[in-house]
Protein backbone atom coordinates (compact mmCIF):
# COMPACT_ATOMS: atom_id res chain seq x y z
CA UNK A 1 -21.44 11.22 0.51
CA UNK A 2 -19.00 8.44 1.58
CA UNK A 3 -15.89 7.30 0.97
CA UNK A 4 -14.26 3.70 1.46
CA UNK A 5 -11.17 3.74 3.43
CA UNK A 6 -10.70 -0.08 4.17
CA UNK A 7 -11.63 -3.42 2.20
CA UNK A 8 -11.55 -6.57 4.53
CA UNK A 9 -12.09 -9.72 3.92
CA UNK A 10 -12.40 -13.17 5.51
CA UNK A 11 -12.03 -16.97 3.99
CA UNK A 12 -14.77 -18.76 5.79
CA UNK A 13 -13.54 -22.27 5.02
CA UNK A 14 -9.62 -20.97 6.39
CA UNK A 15 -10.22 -18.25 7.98
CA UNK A 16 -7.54 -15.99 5.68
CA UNK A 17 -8.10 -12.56 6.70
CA UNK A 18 -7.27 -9.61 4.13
CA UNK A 19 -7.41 -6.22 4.90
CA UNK A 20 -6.08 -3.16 3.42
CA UNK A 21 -6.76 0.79 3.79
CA UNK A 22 -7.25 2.66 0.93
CA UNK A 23 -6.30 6.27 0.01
CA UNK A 24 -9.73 8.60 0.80
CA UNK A 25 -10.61 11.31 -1.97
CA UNK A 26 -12.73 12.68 1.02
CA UNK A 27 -11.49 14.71 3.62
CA UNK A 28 -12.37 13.06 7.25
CA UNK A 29 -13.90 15.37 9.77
CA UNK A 30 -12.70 15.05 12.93
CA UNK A 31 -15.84 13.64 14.60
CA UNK A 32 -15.67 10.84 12.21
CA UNK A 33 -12.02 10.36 13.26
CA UNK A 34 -12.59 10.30 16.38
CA UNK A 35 -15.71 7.84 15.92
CA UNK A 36 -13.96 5.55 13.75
CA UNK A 37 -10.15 5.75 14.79
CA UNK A 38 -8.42 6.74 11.59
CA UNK A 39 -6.80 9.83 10.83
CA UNK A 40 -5.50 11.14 7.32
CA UNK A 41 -2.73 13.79 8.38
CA UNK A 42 -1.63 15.95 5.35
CA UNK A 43 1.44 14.33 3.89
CA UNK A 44 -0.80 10.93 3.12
CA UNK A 45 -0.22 9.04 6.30
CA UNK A 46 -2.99 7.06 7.53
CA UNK A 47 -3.51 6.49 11.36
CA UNK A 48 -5.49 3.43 12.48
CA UNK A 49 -5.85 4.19 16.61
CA UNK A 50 -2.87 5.91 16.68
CA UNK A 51 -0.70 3.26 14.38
CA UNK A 52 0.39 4.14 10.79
CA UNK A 53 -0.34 1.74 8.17
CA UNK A 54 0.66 1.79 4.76
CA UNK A 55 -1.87 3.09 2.17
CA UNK A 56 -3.15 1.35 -0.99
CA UNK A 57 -4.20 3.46 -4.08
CA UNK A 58 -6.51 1.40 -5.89
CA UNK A 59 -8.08 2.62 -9.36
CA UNK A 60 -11.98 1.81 -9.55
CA UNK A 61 -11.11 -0.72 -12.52
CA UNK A 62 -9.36 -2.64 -9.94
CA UNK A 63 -12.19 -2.68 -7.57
CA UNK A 64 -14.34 -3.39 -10.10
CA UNK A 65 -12.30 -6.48 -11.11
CA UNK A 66 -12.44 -7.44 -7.30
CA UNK A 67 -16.39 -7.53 -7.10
């Protein structure tokens, strides 16, 4: 099972880039870490190749609304 832990986006017409990580509900092995550069570390800070960045807690509703 997988988990999303980023939604992107790009404007094709501007070019506006959006992108935000989102709190997992999964815990990350640390293959995939390593793999995919982003580390969860116990008190909820997310590492994106070894930069925090501030997480985003969205509620499916929201998502839904996004879609």
């Amino acid at each position: 099972m997988s988990d999303i832990t980023q939604i992107a986006a790009v404007h094709l017409k501007t070019g506006f880039k959006f992108s935000s990580y989102v709190e997992t509900t999964m815990t990350i092995s640390s293959e995939v870490q390593k793999v995919i550069g982003i580390s969860v570390y116990d008190h909820g800070i997310l590492s994106v190749n070894g930069g925090s960045v501030v997480l985003i807690v969205y509620q499916l509703k929201l998502l839904y609304m996004i879609v």
